[in-house]
C-alpha atoms as a PDB file:
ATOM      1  CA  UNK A   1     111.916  88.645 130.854  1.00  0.00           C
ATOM      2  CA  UNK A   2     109.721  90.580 129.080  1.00  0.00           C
ATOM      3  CA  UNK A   3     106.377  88.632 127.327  1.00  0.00           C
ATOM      4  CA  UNK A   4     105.447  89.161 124.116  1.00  0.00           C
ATOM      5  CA  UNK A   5     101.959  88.426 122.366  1.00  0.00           C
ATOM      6  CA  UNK A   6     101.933  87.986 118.525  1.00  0.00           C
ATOM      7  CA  UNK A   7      99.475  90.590 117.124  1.00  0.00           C
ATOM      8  CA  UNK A   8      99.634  90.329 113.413  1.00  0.00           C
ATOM      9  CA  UNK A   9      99.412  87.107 111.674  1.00  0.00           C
ATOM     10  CA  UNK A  10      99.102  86.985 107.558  1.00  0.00           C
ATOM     11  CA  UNK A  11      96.393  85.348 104.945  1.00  0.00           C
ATOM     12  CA  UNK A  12      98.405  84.305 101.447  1.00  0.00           C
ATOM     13  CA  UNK A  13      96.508  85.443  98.714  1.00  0.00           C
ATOM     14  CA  UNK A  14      99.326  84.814  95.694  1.00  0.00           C
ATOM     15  CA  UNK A  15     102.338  82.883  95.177  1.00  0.00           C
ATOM     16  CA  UNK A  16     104.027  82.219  92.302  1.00  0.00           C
ATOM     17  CA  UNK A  17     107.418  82.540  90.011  1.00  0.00           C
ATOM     18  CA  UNK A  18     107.311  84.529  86.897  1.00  0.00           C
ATOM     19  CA  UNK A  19     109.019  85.700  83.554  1.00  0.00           C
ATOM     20  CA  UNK A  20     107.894  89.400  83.173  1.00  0.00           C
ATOM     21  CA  UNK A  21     107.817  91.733  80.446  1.00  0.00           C
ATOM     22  CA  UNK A  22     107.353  95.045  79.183  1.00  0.00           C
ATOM     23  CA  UNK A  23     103.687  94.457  80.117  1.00  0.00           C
ATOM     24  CA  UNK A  24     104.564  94.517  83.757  1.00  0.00           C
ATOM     25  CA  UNK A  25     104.126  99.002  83.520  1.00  0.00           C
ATOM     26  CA  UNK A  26     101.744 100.389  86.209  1.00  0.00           C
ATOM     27  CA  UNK A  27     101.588 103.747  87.594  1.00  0.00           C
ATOM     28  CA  UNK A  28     100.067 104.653  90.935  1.00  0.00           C
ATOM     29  CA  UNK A  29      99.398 101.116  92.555  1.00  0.00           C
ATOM     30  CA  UNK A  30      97.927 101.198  95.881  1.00  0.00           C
ATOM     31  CA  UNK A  31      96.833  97.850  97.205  1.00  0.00           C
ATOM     32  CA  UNK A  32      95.498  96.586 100.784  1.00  0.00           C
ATOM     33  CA  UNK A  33      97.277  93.612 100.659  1.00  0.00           C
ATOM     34  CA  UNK A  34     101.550  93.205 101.028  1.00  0.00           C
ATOM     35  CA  UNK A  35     103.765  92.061  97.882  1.00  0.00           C
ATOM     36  CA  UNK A  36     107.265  90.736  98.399  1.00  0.00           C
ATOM     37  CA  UNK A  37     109.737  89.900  95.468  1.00  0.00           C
ATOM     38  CA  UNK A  38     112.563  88.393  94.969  1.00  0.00           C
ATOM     39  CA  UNK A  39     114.098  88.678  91.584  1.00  0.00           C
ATOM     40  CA  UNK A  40     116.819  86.658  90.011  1.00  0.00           C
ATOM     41  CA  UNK A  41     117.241  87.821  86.532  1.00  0.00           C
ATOM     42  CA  UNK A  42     116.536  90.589  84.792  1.00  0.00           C
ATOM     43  CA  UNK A  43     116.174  94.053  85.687  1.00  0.00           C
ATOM     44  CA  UNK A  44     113.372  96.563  86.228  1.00  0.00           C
ATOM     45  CA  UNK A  45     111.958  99.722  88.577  1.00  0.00           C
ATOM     46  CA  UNK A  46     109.394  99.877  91.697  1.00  0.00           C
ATOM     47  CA  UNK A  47     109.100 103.676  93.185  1.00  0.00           C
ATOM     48  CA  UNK A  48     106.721 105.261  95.973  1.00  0.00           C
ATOM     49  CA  UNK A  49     106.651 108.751  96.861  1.00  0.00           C
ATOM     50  CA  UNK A  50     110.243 109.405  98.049  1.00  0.00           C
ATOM     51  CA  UNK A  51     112.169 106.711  96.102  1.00  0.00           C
ATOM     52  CA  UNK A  52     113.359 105.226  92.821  1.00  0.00           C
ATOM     53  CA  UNK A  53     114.789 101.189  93.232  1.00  0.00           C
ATOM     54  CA  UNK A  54     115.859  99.704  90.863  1.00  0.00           C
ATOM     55  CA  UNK A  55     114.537  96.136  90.427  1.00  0.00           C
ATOM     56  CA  UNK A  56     118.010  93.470  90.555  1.00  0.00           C
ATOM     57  CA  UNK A  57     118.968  89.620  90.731  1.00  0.00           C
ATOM     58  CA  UNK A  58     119.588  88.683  94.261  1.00  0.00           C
ATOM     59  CA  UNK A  59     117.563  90.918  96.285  1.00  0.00           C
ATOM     60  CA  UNK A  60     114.095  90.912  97.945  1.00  0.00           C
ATOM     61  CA  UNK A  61     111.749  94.204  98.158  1.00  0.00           C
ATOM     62  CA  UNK A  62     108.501  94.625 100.335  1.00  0.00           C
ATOM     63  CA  UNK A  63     105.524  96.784  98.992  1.00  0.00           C
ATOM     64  CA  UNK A  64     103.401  97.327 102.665  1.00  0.00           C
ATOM     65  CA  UNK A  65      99.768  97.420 101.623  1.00  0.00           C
ATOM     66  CA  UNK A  66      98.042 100.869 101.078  1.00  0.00           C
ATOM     67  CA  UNK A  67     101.690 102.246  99.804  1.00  0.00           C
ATOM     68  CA  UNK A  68     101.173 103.863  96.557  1.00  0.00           C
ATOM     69  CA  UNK A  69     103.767 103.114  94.180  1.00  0.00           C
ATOM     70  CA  UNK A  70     104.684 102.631  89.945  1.00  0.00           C
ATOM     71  CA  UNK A  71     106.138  99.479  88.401  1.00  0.00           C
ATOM     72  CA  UNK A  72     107.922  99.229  85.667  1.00  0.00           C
ATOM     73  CA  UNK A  73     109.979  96.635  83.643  1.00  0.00           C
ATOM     74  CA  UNK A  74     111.458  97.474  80.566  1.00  0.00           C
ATOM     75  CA  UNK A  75     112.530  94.307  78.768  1.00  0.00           C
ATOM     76  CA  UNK A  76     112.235  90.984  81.078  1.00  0.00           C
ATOM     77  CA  UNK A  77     112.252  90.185  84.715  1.00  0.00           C
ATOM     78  CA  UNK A  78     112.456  86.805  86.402  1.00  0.00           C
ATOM     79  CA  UNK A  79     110.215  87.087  89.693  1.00  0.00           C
ATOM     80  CA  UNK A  80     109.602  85.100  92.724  1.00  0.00           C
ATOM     81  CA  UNK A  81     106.476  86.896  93.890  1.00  0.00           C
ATOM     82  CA  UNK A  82     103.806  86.877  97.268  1.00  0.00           C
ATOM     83  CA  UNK A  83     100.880  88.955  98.002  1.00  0.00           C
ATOM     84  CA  UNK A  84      99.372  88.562 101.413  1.00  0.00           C
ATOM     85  CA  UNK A  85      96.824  90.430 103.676  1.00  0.00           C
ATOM     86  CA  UNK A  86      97.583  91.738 107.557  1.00  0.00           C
ATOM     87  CA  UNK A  87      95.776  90.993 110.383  1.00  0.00           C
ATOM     88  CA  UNK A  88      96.127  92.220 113.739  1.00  0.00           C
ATOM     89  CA  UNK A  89      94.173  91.925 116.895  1.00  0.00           C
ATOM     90  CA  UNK A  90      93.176  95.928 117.477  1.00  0.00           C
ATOM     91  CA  UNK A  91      93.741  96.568 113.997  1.00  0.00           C
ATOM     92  CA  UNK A  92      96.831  97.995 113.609  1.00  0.00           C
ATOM     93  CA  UNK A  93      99.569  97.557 111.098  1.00  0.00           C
ATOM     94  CA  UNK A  94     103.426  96.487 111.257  1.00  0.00           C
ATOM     95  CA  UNK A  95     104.157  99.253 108.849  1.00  0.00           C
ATOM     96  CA  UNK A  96     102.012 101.499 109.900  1.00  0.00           C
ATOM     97  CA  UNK A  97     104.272 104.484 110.063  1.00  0.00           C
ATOM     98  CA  UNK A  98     106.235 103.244 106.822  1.00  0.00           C
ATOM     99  CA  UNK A  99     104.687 102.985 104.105  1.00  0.00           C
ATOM    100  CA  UNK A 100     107.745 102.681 102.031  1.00  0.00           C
ATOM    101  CA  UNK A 101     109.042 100.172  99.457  1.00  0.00           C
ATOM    102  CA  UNK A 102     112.368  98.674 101.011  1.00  0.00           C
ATOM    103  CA  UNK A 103     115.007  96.710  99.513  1.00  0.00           C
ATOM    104  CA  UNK A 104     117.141  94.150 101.289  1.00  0.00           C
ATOM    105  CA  UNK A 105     120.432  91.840 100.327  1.00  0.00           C
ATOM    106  CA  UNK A 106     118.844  88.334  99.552  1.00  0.00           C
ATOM    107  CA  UNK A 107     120.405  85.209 101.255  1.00  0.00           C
ATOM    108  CA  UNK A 108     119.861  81.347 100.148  1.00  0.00           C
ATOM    109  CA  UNK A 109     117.568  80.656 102.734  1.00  0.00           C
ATOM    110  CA  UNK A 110     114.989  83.743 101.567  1.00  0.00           C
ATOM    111  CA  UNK A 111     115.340  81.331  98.016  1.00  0.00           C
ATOM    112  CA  UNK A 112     114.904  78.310  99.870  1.00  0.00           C
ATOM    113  CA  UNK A 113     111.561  80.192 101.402  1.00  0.00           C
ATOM    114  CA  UNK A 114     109.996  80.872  98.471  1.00  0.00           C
ATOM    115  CA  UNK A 115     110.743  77.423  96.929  1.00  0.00           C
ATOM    116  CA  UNK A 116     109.022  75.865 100.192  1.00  0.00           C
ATOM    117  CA  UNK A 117     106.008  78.163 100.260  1.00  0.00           C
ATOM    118  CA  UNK A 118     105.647  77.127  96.597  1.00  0.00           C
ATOM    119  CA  UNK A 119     105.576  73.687  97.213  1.00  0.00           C
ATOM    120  CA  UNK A 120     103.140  73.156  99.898  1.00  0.00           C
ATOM    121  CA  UNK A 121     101.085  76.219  98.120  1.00  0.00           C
ATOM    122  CA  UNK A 122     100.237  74.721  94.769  1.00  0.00           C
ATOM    123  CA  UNK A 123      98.195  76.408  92.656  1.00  0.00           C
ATOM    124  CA  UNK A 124      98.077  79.548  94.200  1.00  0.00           C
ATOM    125  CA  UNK A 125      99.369  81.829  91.005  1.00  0.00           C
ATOM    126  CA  UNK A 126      97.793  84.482  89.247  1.00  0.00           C
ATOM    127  CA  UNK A 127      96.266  83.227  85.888  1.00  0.00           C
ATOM    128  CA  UNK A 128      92.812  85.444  84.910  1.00  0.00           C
ATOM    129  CA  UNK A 129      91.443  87.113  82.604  1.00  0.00           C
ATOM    130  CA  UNK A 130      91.752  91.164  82.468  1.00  0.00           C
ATOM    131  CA  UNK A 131      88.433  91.134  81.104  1.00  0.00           C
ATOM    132  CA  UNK A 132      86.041  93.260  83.153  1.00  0.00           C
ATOM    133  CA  UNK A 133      82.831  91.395  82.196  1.00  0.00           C
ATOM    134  CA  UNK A 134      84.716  88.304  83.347  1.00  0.00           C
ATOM    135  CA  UNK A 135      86.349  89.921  86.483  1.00  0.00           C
ATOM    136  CA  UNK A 136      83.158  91.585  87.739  1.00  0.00           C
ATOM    137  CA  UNK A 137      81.504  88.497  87.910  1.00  0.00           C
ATOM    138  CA  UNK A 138      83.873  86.162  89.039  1.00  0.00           C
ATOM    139  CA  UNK A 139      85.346  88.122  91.363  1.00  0.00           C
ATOM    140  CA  UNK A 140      89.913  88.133  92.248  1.00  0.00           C
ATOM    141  CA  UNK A 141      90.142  87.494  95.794  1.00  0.00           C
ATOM    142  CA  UNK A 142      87.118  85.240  96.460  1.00  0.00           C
ATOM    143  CA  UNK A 143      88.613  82.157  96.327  1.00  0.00           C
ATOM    144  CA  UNK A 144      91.685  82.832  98.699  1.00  0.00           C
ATOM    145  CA  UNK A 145      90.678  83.056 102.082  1.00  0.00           C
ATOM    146  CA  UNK A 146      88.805  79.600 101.359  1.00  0.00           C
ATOM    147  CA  UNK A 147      91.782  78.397 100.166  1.00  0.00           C
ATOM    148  CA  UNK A 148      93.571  79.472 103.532  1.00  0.00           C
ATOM    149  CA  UNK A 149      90.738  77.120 105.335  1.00  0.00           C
ATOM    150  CA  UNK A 150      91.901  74.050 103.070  1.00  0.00           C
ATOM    151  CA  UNK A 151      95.056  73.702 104.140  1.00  0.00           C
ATOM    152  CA  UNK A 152      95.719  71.247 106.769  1.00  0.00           C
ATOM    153  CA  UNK A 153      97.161  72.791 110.025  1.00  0.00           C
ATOM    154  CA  UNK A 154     100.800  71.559 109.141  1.00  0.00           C
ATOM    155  CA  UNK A 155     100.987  73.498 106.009  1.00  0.00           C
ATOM    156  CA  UNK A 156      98.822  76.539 107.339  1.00  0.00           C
ATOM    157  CA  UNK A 157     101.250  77.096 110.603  1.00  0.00           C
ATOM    158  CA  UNK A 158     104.459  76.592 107.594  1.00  0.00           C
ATOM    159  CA  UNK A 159     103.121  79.260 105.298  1.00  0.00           C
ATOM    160  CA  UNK A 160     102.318  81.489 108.568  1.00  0.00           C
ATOM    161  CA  UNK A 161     105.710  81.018 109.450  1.00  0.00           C
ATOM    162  CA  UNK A 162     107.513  81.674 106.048  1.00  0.00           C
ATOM    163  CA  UNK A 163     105.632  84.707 105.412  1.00  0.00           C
ATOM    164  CA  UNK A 164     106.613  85.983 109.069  1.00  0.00           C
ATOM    165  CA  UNK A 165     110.269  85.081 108.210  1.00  0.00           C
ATOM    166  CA  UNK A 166     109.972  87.105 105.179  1.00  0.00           C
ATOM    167  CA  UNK A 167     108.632  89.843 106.402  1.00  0.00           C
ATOM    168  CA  UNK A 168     111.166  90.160 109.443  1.00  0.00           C
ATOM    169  CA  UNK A 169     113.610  90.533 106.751  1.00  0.00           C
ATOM    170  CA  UNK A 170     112.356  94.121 106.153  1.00  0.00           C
ATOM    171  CA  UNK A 171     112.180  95.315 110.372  1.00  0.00           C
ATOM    172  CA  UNK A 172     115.577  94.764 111.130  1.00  0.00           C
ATOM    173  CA  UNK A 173     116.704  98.607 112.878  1.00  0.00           C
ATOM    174  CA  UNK A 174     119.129  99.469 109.982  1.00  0.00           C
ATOM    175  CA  UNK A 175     116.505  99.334 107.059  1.00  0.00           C
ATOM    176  CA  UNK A 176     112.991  99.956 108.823  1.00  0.00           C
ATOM    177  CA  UNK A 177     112.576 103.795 110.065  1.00  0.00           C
ATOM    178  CA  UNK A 178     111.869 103.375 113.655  1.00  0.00           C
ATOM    179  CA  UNK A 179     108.928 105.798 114.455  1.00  0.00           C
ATOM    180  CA  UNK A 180     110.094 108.326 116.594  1.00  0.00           C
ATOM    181  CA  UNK A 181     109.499 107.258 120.286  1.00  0.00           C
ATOM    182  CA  UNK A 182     106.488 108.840 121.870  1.00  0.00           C
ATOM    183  CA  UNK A 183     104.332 107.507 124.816  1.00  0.00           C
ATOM    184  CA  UNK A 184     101.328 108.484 123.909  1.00  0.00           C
ATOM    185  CA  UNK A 185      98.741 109.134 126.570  1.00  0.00           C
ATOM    186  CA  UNK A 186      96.262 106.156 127.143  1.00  0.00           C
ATOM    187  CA  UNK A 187      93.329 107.691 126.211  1.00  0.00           C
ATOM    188  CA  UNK A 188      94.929 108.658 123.103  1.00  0.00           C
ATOM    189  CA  UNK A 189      95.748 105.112 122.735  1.00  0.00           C
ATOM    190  CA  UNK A 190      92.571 103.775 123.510  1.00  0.00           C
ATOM    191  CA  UNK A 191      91.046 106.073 121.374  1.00  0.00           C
ATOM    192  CA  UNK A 192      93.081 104.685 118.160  1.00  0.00           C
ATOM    193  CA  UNK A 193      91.658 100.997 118.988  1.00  0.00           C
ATOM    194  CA  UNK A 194      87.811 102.258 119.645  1.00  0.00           C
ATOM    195  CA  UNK A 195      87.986 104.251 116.272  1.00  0.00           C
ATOM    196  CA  UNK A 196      89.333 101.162 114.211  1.00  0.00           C
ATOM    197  CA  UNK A 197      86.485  98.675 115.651  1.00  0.00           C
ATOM    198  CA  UNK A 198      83.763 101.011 115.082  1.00  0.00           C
ATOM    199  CA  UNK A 199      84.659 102.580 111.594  1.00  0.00           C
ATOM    200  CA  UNK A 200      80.855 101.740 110.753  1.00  0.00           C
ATOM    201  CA  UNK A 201      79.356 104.088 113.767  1.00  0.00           C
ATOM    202  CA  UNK A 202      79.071 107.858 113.575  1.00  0.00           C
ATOM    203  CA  UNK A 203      82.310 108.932 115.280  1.00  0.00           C
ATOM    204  CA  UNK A 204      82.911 112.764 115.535  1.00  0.00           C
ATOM    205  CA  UNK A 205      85.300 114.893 117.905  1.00  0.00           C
ATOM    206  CA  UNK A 206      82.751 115.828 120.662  1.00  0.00           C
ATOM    207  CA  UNK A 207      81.748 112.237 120.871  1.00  0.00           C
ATOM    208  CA  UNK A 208      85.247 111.037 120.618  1.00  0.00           C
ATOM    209  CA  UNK A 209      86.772 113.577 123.371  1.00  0.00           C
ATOM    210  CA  UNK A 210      83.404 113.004 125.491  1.00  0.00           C
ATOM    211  CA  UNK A 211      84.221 109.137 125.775  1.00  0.00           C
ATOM    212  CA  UNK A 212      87.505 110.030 127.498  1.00  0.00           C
ATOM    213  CA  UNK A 213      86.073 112.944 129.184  1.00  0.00           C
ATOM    214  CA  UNK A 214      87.886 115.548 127.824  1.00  0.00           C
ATOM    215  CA  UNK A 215      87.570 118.936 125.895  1.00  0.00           C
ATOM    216  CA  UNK A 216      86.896 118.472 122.449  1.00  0.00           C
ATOM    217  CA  UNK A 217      89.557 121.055 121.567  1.00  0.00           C
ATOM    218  CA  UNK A 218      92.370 119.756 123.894  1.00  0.00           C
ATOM    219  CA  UNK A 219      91.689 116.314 122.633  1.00  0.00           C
ATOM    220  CA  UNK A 220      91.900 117.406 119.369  1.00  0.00           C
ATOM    221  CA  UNK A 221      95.351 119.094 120.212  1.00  0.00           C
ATOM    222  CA  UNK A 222      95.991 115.931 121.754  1.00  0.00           C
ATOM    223  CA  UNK A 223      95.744 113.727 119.261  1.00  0.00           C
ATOM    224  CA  UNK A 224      97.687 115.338 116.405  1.00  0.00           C
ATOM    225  CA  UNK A 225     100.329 115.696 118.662  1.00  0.00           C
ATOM    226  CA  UNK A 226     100.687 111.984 119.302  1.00  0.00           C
ATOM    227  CA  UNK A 227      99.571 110.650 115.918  1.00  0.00           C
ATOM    228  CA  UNK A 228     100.676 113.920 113.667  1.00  0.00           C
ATOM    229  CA  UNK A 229      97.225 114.331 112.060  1.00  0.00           C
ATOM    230  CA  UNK A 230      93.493 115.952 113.192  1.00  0.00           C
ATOM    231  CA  UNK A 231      91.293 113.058 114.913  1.00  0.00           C
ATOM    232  CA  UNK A 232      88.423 113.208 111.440  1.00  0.00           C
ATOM    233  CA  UNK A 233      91.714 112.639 108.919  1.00  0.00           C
ATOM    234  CA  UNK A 234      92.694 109.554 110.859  1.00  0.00           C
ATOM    235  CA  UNK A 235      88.998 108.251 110.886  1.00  0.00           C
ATOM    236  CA  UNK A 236      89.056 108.637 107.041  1.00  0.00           C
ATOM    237  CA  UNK A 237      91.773 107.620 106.176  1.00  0.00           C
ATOM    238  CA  UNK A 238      91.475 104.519 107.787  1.00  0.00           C
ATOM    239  CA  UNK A 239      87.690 104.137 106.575  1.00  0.00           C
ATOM    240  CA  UNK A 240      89.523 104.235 102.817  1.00  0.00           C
ATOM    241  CA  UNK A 241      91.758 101.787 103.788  1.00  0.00           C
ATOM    242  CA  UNK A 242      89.031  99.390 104.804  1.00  0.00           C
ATOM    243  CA  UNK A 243      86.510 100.247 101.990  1.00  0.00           C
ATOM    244  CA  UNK A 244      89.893  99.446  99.811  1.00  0.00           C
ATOM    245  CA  UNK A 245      90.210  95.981 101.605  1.00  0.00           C
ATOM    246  CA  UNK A 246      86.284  95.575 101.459  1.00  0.00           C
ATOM    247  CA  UNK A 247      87.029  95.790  97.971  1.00  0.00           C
ATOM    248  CA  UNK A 248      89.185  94.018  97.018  1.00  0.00           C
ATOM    249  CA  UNK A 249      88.090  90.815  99.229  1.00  0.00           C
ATOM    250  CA  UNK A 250      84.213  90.843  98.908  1.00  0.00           C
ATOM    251  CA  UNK A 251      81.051  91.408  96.770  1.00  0.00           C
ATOM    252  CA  UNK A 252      79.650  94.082  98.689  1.00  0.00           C
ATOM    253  CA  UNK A 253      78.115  97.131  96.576  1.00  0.00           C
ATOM    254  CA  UNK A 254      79.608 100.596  97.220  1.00  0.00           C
ATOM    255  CA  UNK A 255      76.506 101.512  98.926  1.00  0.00           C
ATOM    256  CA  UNK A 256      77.318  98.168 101.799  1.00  0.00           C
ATOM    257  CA  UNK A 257      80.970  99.620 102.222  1.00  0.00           C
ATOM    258  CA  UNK A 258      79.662 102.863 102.604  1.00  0.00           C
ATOM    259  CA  UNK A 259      77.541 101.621 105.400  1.00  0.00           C
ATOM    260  CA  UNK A 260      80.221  99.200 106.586  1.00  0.00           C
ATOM    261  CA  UNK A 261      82.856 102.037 106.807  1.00  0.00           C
ATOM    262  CA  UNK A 262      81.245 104.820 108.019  1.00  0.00           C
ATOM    263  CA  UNK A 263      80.245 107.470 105.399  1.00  0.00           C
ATOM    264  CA  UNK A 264      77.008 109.167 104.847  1.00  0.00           C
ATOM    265  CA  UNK A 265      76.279 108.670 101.304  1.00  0.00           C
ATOM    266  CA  UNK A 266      78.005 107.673  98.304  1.00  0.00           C
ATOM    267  CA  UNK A 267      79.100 110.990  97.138  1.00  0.00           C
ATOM    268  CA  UNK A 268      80.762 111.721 100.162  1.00  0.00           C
ATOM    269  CA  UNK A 269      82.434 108.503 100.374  1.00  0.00           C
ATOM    270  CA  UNK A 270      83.478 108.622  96.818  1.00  0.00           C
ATOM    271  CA  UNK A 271      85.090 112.116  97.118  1.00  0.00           C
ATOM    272  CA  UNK A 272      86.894 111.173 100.120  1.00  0.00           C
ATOM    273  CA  UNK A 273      87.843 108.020  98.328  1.00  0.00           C
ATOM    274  CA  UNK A 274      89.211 109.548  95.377  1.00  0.00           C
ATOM    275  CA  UNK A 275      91.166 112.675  97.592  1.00  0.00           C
ATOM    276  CA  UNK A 276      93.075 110.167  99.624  1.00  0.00           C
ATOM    277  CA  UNK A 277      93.958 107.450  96.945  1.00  0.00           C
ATOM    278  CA  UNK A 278      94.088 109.786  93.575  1.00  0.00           C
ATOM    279  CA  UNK A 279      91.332 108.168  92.063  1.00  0.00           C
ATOM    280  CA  UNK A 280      87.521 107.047  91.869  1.00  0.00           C
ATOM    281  CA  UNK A 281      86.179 103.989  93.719  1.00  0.00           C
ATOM    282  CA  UNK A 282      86.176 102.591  90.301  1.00  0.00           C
ATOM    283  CA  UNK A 283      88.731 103.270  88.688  1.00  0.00           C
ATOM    284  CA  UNK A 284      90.973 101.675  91.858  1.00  0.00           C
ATOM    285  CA  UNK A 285      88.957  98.871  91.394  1.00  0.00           C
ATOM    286  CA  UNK A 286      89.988  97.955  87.774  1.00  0.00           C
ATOM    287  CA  UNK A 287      93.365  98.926  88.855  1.00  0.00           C
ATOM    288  CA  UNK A 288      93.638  96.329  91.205  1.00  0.00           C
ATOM    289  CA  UNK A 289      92.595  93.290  89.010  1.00  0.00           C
ATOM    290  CA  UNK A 290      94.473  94.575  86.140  1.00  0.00           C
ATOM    291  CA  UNK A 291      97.857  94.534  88.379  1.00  0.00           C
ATOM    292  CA  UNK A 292      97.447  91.288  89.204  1.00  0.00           C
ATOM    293  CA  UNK A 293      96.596  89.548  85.707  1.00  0.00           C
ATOM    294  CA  UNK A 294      99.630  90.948  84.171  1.00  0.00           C
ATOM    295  CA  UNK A 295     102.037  89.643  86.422  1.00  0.00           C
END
């Protein structure tokens, strides 16, 4: 029998039901935390980079963070709605290789989720201000990780559970694109982990390749073979994709997250920012506040 360790485990941030309109009309979302929907009425659009859905009654869809997509509703839309960050143990993420939007047949029971993780989540909707003088002091995501800590261990292992169940909805083999199967060497592997735990320190090829004792060159070779990009793209991209989170979940200034993440100076960090997302630091900032008000 083959053990199994649960890696990933999920902090709610949102939960709510809600009556959209033509309000609901963004263009290039990226976000560091997970949306699911379910709608029931209405109709509207969600797209990423290789697809159009279209938004129907009686079917969930899954927005993994970091996937940059465009939403769009046209008239009204009845949502069921919840927006949760990943965690994992080394860092790593379920989607990882898919960051696609994916679409799914709902069943009763995915209704009978959401109903439960309403009830024994009260208060947990989005109702701000899109004012920037009031969201830059006060700021979106504070308040939901002490939230999580409220909850009694009952309701936190239920909501853990629920958002698990949800989410399994979208890995079943004939909807999630399997990566293809590679077994990549073990210093290759180890390599991934080190890089993600010390995004802060001054990682570079030579020191990288010297850790596992290998040419710099070959282990360069070596790693885009196994993870299809150059060792210092992987260590920026997933620098962004912290500073993103950083952002999104704490007060630090740009020039903390710089230091928390890695990068030199601001400028650097800002132009690598704004190459791998499509925009500035902040304008992604604003971007994700405003989302979330209008839902």
């Amino acid at each position: 029998m083959i053990k199994r360790n649960l890696r990933h485990s999920f902090s709610l941030l949102n939960v709510d039901y809600v009556r959209l309109n033509a309000k609901w009309n963004y263009r290039n979302v990226i976000s560091p935390y997970y949306r699911i929907y379910y709608i029931d009425e209405g109709e509207g659009e969600i797209s990423d980079a290789e697809s159009l859905l279209k938004l129907e009654p009686g079917y969930l869809y899954i927005v993994p963070s970091f996937t940059l997509c465009n939403l769009n509703c046209k008239n009204s839309l009845g949502q069921y709605f919840v927006q949760f960050f990943e965690d994992s143990t080394d860092g790593s993420s379920l989607f990882a290789n898919n960051r696609n939007v994916l679409k799914t047949k709902a069943t009763e029971i995915d209704l009978n989720l959401f109903g439960r993780l309403l009830q024994i989540n009260p208060g947990r909707g989005i109702n701000r201000s899109d004012n920037p003088k009031i969201y830059e002091k006060d700021i979106y995501y504070k308040e939901y990780q002490e939230l999580n800590n409220q909850q009694n261990t009952s309701a936190y292992l239920e909501t853990q559970g629920i958002l698990m169940l949800l989410t399994a909805r979208f890995l079943n083999p004939q909807l999630f694109k399997s990566p293809e199967h590679k077994v990549i060497p073990i210093k290759i592997a180890e390599t991934l982990n080190y890089i993600l735990i010390n995004l802060h320190a001054d990682l570079s090829v030579y020191q990288l390749a010297s850790r596992v004792n290998q040419n710099p060159d070959y282990f360069s070779r070596q790693f885009k073979q196994y993870t299809g990009t150059r060792p210092l793209n992987y260590i920026n991209e997933k620098r962004v994709e912290r500073a993103q989170y950083l952002m999104a979940t704490s007060r630090m200034s740009y020039s903390e997250i710089c230091a928390q993440t890695g990068f030199d100076n601001l400028s650097y960090f800002s132009k690598t920012f704004k190459k791998l997302t499509g925009m500035a630091p902040s304008i992604y900032k604003k971007q994700i506040y405003q989302v979330g008000f209008n839902h």
